[in-house]
Protein backbone atom coordinates (compact mmCIF):
# COMPACT_ATOMS: atom_id res chain seq x y z
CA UNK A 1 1.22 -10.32 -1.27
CA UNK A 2 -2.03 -11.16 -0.54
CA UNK A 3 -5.48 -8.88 -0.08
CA UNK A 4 -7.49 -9.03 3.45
CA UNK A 5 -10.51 -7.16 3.30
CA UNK A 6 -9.17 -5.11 0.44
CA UNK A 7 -6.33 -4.17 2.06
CA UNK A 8 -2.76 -5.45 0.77
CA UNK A 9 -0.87 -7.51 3.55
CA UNK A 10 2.53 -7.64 3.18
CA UNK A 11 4.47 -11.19 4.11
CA UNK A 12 4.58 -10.47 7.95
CA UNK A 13 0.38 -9.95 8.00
CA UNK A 14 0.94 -6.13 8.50
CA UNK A 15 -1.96 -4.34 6.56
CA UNK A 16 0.12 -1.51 3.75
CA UNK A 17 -1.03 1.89 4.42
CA UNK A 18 -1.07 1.84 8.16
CA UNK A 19 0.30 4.45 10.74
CA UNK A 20 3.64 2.12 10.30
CA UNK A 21 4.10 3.16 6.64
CA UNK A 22 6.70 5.96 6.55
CA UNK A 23 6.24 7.60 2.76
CA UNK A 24 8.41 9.97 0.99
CA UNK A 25 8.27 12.71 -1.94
CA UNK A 26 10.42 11.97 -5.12
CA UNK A 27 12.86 14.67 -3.56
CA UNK A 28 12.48 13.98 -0.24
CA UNK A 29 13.47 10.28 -1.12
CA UNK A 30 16.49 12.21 -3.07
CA UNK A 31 17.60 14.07 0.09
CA UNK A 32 17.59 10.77 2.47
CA UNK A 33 20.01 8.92 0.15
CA UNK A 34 22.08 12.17 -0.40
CA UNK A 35 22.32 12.51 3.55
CA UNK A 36 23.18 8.49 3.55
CA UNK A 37 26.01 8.56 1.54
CA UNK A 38 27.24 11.77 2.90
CA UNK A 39 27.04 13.53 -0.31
CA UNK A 40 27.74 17.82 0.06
CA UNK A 41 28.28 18.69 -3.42
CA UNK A 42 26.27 18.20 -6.56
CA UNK A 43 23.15 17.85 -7.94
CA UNK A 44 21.19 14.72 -7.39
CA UNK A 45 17.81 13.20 -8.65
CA UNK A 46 16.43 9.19 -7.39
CA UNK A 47 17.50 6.47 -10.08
CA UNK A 48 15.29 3.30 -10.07
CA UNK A 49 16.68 -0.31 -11.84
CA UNK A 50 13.81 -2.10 -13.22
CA UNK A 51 13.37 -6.06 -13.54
CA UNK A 52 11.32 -7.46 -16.25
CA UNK A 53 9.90 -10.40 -17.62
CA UNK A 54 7.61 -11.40 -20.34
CA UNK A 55 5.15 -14.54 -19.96
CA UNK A 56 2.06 -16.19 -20.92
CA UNK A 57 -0.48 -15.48 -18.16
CA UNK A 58 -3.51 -17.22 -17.08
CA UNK A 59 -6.18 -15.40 -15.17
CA UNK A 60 -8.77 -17.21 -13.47
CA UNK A 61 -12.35 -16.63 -14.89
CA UNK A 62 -10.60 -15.46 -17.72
CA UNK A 63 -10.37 -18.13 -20.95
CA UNK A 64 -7.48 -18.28 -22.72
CA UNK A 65 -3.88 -17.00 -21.85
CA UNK A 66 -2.37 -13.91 -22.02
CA UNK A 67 0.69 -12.27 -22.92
CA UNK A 68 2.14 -10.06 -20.03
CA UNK A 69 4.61 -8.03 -18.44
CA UNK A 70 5.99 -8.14 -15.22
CA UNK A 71 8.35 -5.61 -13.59
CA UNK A 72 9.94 -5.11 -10.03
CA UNK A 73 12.17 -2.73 -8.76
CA UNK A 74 15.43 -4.10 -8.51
CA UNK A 75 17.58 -1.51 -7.39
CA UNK A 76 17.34 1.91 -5.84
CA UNK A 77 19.89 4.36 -6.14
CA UNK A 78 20.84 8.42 -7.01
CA UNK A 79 22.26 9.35 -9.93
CA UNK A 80 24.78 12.71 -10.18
CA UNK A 81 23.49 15.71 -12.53
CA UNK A 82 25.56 18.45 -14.77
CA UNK A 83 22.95 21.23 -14.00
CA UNK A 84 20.05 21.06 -11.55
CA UNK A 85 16.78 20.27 -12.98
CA UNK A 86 12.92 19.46 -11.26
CA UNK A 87 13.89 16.26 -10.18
CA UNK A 88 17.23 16.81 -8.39
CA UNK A 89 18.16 18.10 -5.39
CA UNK A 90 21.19 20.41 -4.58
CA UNK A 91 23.34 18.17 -1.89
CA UNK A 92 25.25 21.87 -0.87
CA UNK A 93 21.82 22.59 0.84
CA UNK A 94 20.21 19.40 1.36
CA UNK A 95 23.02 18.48 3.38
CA UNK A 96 25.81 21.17 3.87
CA UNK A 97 29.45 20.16 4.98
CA UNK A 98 28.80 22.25 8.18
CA UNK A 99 25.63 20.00 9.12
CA UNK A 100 21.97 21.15 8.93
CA UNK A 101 21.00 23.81 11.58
């Protein structure tokens, strides 16, 4: 991605962080993918698969290279808990076999 004015564009041109951007809570992120897999029982918390990479970087201004890190999310997902804890949502209420009222 590139910047434009301080602003990250994404590949398309489309500043980030407009009135396009739909964001979502850790447990409101929980409840969508609950809801999309048409999950009623259980307790359920967000589960992110990470990508990483170690290289020599070279920054520009900068002499000499660097070691770094570089991660990406790879895979998003939602991951099925014994007992319900901050970071999970209960799929019985979330989304109930009867539909939401």
């Amino acid at each position: 991605m590139e910047r434009n004015a301080g602003f990250l564009v994404n590949p398309i041109g489309e500043k980030l962080g407009t009135r396009k951007d739909h964001r979502f809570t850790y447990l409101e992120l929980a409840t969508v993918l609950v809801r999309a897999k048409g999950i009623h029982e259980g307790h359920w918390a967000v589960l992110f698969g990470f990508k990483t990479q170690a290289q020599n970087m070279d920054f520009e201004g900068e002499e000499g290279v660097f070691q770094g890190l570089m991660s990406c999310v790879a895979e998003i997902g939602i991951h099925r808990y014994d007992e319900p804890n901050p970071m999970t949502v209960d799929a019985a209420e979330v989304n109930p076999k009867g539909g939401i009222n």
